[in-house]
C-alpha atoms as a PDB file:
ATOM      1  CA  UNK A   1      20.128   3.747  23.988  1.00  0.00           C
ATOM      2  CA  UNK A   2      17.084   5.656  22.825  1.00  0.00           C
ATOM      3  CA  UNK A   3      14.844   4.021  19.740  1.00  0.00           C
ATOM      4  CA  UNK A   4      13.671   6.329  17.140  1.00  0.00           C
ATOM      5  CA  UNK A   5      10.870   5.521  15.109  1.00  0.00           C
ATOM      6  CA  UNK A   6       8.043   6.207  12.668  1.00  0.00           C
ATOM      7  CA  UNK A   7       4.417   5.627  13.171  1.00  0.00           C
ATOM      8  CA  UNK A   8       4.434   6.077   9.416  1.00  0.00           C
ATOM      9  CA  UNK A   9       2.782   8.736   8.079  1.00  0.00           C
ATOM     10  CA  UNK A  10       3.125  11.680  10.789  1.00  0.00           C
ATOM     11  CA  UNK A  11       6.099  12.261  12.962  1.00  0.00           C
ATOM     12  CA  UNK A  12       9.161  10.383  14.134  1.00  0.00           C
ATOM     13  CA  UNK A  13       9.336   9.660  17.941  1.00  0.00           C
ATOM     14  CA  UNK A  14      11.913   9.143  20.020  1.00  0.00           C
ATOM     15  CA  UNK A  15      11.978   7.197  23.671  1.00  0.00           C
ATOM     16  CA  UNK A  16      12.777   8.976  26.599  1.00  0.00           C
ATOM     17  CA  UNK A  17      16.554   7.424  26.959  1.00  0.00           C
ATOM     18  CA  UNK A  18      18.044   9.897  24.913  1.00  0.00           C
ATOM     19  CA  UNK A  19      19.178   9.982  20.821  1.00  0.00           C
ATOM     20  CA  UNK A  20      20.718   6.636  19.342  1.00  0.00           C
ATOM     21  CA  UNK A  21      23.840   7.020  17.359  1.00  0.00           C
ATOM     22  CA  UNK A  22      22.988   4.202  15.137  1.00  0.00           C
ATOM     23  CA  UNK A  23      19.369   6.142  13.808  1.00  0.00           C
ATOM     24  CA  UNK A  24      21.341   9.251  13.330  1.00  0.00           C
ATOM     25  CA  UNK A  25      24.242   7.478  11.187  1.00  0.00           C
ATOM     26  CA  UNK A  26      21.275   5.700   9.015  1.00  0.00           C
ATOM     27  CA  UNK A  27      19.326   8.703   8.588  1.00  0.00           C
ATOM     28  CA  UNK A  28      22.564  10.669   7.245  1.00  0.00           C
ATOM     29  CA  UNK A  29      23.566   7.937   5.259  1.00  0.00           C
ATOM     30  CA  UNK A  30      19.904   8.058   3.711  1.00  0.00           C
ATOM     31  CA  UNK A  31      20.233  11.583   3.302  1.00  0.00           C
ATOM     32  CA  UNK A  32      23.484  10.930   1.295  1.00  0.00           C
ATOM     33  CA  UNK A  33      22.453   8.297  -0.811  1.00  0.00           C
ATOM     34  CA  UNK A  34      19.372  10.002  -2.083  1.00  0.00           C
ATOM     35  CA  UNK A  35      21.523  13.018  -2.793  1.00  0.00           C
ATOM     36  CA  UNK A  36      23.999  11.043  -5.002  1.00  0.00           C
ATOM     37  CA  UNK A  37      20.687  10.278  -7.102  1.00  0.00           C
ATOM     38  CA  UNK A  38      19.818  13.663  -7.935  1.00  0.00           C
ATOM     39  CA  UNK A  39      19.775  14.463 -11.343  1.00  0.00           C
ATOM     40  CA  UNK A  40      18.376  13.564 -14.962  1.00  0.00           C
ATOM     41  CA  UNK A  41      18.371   9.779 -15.916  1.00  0.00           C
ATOM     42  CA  UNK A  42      17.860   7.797 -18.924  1.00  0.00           C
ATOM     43  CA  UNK A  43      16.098   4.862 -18.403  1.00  0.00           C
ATOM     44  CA  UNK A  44      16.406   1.848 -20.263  1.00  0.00           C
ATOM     45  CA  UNK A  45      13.859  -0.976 -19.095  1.00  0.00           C
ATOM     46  CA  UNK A  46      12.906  -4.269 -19.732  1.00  0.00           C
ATOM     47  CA  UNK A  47       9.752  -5.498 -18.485  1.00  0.00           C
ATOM     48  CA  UNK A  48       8.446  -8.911 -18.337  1.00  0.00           C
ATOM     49  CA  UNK A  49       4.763  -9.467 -17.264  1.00  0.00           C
ATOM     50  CA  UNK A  50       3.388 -12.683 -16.348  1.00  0.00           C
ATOM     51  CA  UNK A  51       4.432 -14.999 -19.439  1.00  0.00           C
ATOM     52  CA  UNK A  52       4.586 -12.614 -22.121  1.00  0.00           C
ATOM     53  CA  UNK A  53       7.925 -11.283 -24.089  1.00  0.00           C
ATOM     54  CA  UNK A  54      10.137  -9.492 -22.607  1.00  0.00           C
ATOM     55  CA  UNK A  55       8.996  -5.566 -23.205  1.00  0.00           C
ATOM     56  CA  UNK A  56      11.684  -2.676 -24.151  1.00  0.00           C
ATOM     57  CA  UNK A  57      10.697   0.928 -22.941  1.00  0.00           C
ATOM     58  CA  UNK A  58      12.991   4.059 -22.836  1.00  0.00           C
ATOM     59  CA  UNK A  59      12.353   6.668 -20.187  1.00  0.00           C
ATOM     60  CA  UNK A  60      13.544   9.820 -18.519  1.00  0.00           C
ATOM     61  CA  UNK A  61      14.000  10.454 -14.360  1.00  0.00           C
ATOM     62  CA  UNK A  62      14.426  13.837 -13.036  1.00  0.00           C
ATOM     63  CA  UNK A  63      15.636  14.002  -9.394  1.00  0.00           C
ATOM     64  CA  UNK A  64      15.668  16.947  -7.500  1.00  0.00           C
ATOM     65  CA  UNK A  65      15.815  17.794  -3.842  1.00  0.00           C
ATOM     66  CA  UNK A  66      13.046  20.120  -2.287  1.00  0.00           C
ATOM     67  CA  UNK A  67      13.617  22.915  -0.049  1.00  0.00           C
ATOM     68  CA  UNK A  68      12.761  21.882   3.512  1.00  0.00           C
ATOM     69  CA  UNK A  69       9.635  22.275   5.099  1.00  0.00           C
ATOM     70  CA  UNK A  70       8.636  22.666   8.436  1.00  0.00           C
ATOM     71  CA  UNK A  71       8.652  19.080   9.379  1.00  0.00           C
ATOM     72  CA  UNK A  72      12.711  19.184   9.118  1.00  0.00           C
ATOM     73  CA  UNK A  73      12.210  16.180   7.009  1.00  0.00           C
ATOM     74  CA  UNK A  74      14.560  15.752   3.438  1.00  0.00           C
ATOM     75  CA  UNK A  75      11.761  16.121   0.408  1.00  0.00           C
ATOM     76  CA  UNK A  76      12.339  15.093  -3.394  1.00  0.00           C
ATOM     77  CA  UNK A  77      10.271  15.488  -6.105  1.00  0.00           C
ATOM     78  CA  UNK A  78      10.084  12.743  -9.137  1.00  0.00           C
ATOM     79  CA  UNK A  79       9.371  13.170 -12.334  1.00  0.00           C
ATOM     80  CA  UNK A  80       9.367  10.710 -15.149  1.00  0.00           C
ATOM     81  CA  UNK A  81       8.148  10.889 -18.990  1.00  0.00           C
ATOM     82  CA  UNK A  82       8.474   8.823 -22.039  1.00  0.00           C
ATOM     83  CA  UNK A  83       8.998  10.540 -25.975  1.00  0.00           C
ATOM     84  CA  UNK A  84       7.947   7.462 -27.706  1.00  0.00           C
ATOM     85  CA  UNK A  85       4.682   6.524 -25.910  1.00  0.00           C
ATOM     86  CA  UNK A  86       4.267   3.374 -27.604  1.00  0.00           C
ATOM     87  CA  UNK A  87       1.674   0.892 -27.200  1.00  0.00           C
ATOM     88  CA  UNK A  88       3.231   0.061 -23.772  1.00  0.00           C
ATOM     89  CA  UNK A  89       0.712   2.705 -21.900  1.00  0.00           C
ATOM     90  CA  UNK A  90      -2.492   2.244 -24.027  1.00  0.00           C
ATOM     91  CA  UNK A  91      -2.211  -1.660 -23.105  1.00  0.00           C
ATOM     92  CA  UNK A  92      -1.621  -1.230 -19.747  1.00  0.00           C
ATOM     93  CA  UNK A  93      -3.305   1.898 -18.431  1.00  0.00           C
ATOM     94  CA  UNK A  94      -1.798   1.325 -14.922  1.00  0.00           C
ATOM     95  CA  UNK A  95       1.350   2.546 -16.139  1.00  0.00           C
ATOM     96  CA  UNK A  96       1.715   6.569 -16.955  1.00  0.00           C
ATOM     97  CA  UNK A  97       3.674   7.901 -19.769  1.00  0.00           C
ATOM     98  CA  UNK A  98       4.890  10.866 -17.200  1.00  0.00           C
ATOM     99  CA  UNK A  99       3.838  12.152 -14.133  1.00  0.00           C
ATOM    100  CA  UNK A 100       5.331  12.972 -10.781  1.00  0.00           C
ATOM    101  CA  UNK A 101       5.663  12.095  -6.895  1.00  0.00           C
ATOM    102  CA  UNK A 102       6.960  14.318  -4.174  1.00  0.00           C
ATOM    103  CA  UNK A 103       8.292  11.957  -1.613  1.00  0.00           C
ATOM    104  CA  UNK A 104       9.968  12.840   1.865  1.00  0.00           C
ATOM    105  CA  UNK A 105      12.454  10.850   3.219  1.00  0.00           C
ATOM    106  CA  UNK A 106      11.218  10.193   7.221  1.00  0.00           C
ATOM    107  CA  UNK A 107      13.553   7.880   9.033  1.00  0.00           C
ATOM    108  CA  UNK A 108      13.859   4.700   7.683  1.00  0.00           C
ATOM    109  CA  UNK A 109      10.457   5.371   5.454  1.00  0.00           C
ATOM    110  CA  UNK A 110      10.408   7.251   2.116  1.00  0.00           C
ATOM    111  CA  UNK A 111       6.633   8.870   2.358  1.00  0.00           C
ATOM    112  CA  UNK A 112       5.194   9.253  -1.300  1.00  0.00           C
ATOM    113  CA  UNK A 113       2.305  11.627  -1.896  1.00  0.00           C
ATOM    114  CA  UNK A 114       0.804   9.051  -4.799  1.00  0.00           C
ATOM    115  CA  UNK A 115       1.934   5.540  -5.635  1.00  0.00           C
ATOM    116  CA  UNK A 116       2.525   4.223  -8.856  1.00  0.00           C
ATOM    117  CA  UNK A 117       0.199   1.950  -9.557  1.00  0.00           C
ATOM    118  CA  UNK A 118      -2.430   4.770  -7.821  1.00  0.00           C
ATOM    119  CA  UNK A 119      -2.937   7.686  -6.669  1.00  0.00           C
ATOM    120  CA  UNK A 120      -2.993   5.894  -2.962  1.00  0.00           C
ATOM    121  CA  UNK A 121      -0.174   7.754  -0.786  1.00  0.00           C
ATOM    122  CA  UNK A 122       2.967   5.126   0.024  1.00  0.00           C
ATOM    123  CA  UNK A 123       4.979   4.229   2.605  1.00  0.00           C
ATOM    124  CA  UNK A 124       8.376   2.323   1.546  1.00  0.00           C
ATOM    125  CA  UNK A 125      10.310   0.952   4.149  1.00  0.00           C
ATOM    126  CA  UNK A 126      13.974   1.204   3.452  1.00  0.00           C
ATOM    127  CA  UNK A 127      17.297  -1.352   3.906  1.00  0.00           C
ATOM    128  CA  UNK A 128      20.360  -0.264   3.278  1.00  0.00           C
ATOM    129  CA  UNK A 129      21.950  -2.848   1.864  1.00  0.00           C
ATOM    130  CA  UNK A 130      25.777  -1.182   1.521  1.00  0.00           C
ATOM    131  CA  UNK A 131      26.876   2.761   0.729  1.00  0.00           C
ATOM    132  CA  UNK A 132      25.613   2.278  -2.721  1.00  0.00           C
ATOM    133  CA  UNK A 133      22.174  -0.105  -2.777  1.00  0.00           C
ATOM    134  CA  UNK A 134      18.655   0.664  -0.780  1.00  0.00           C
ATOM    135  CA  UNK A 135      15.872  -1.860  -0.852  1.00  0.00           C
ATOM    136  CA  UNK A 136      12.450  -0.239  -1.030  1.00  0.00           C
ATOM    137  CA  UNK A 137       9.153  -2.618   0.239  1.00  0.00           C
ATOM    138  CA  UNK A 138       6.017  -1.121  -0.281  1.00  0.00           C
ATOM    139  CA  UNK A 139       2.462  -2.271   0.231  1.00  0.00           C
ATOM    140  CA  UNK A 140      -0.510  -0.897  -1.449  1.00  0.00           C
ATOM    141  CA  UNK A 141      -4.171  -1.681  -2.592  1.00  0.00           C
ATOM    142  CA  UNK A 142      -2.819  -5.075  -3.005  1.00  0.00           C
ATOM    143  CA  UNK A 143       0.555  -4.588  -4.450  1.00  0.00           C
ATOM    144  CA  UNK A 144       3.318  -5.807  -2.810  1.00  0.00           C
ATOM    145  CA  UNK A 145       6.488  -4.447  -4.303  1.00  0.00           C
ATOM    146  CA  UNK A 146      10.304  -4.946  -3.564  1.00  0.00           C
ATOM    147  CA  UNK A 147      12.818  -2.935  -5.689  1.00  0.00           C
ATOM    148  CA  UNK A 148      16.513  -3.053  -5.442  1.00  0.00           C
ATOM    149  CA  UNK A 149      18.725   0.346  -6.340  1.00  0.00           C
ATOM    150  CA  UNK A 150      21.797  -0.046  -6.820  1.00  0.00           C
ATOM    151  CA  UNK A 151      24.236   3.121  -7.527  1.00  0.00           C
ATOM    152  CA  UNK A 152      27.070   1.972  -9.754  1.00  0.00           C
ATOM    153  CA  UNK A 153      30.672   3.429 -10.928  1.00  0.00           C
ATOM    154  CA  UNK A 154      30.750   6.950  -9.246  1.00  0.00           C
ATOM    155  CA  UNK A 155      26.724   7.279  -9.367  1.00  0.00           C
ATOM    156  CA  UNK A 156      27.050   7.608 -13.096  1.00  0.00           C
ATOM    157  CA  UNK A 157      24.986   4.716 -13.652  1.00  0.00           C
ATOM    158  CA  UNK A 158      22.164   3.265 -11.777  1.00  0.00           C
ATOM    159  CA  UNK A 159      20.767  -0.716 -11.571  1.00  0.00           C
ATOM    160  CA  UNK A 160      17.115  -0.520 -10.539  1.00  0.00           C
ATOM    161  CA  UNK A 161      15.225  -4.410 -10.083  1.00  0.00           C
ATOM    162  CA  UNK A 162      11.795  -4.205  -9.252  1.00  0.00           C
ATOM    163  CA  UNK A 163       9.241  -7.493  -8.654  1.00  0.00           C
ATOM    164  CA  UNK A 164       5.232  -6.720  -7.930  1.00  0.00           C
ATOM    165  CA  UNK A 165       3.040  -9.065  -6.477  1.00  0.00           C
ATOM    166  CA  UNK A 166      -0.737  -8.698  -6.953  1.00  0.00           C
ATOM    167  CA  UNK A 167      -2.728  -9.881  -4.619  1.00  0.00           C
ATOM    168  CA  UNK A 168       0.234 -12.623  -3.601  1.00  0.00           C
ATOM    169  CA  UNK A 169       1.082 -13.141  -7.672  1.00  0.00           C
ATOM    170  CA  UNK A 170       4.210 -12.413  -8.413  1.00  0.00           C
ATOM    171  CA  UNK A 171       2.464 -10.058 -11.781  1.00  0.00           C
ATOM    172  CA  UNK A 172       5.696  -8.047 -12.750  1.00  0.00           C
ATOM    173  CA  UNK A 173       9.330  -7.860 -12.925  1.00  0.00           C
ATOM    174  CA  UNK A 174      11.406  -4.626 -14.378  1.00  0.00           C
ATOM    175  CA  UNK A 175      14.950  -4.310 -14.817  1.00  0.00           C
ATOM    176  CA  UNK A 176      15.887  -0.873 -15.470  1.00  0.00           C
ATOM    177  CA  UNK A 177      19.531   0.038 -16.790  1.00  0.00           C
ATOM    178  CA  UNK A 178      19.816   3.735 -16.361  1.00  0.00           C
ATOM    179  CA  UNK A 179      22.505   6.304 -16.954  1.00  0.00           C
ATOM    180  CA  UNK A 180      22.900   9.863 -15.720  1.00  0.00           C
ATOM    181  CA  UNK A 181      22.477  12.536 -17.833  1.00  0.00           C
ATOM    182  CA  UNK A 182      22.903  15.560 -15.863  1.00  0.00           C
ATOM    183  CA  UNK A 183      24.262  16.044 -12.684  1.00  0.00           C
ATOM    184  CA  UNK A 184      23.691  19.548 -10.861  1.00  0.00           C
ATOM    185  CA  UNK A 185      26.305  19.094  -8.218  1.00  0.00           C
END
């Protein structure tokens, strides 16, 4: 049984034994998932931040898969924005009111091009939990961050729970309620 793996950001190797079915049925799966997601979201979140009250914010997600490149490797790009900006973003200037992230989906990795907290590139490692929920663990300058994704009734809704640790302090927790908009496919 051959082992295929990532080195993280670069290419994905594979031992000399030959290809394992079990990579290439988790890759595809991958592929799948992230394809159910593309589209235009409404995003209704609730974040709670150390022990302040609980915070509302409304935003938007588009989704939408990238031609492929030359690495053979699945690429999305991200794009979020908020109409009513709020004093959410002026008190908390590590958040953005929009912006994007083109991320390519390598293995069991999803490489980002900018985090969220920075403009740091990310690495996410990726469990599949069942056909419809990934866990995503990233690590960077400090943050630690876990974030559930849940795809629910027919992908018309999504369940997103996200907890960031700072320097080992749990500093963050979102829940995000969001429902699909626009579906291209």
């Amino acid at each position: 049984m051959a082992i295929s793996y990532s080195s993280g950001i670069g290419e994905t190797k594979t031992s000399s034994v030959g290809i394992d079915r079990l990579r290439i049925d988790f890759d595809s799966n991958l592929k799948r998932w992230f394809g159910r997601n593309i589209g235009l979201w409404h995003s209704k979140r609730q974040y709670f931040f150390d022990e302040e009250k609980a915070i509302n914010l409304e935003m938007y997600i588009n989704v939408a898969k990238l031609i492929k490149s030359d690495s053979g490797f699945e690429s999305y790009h991200f794009k979020w924005w908020c109409e009513d900006k709020k004093d959410f973003f002026i008190k908390r200037p590590k958040y953005k009111s929009e912006g994007e992230i083109i991320a390519r989906l390598q293995g069991h990795q999803l490489v980002r091009d900018t985090s969220y907290f920075s403009d740091s590139p990310g690495i996410s490692n990726i469990r599949q939990v069942d056909e419809h929920e990934l866990i995503f663990e990233s690590n960077y300058d400090n943050w630690h961050v876990l974030e559930h994704t849940r795809l629910i009734d027919q992908d018309k809704f999504r369940s997103r729970n996200i907890y960031s640790w700072y320097k080992d302090q749990l500093r963050i927790v979102e829940n995000h309620h969001e429902i699909r908009i626009k579906n291209p496919n």
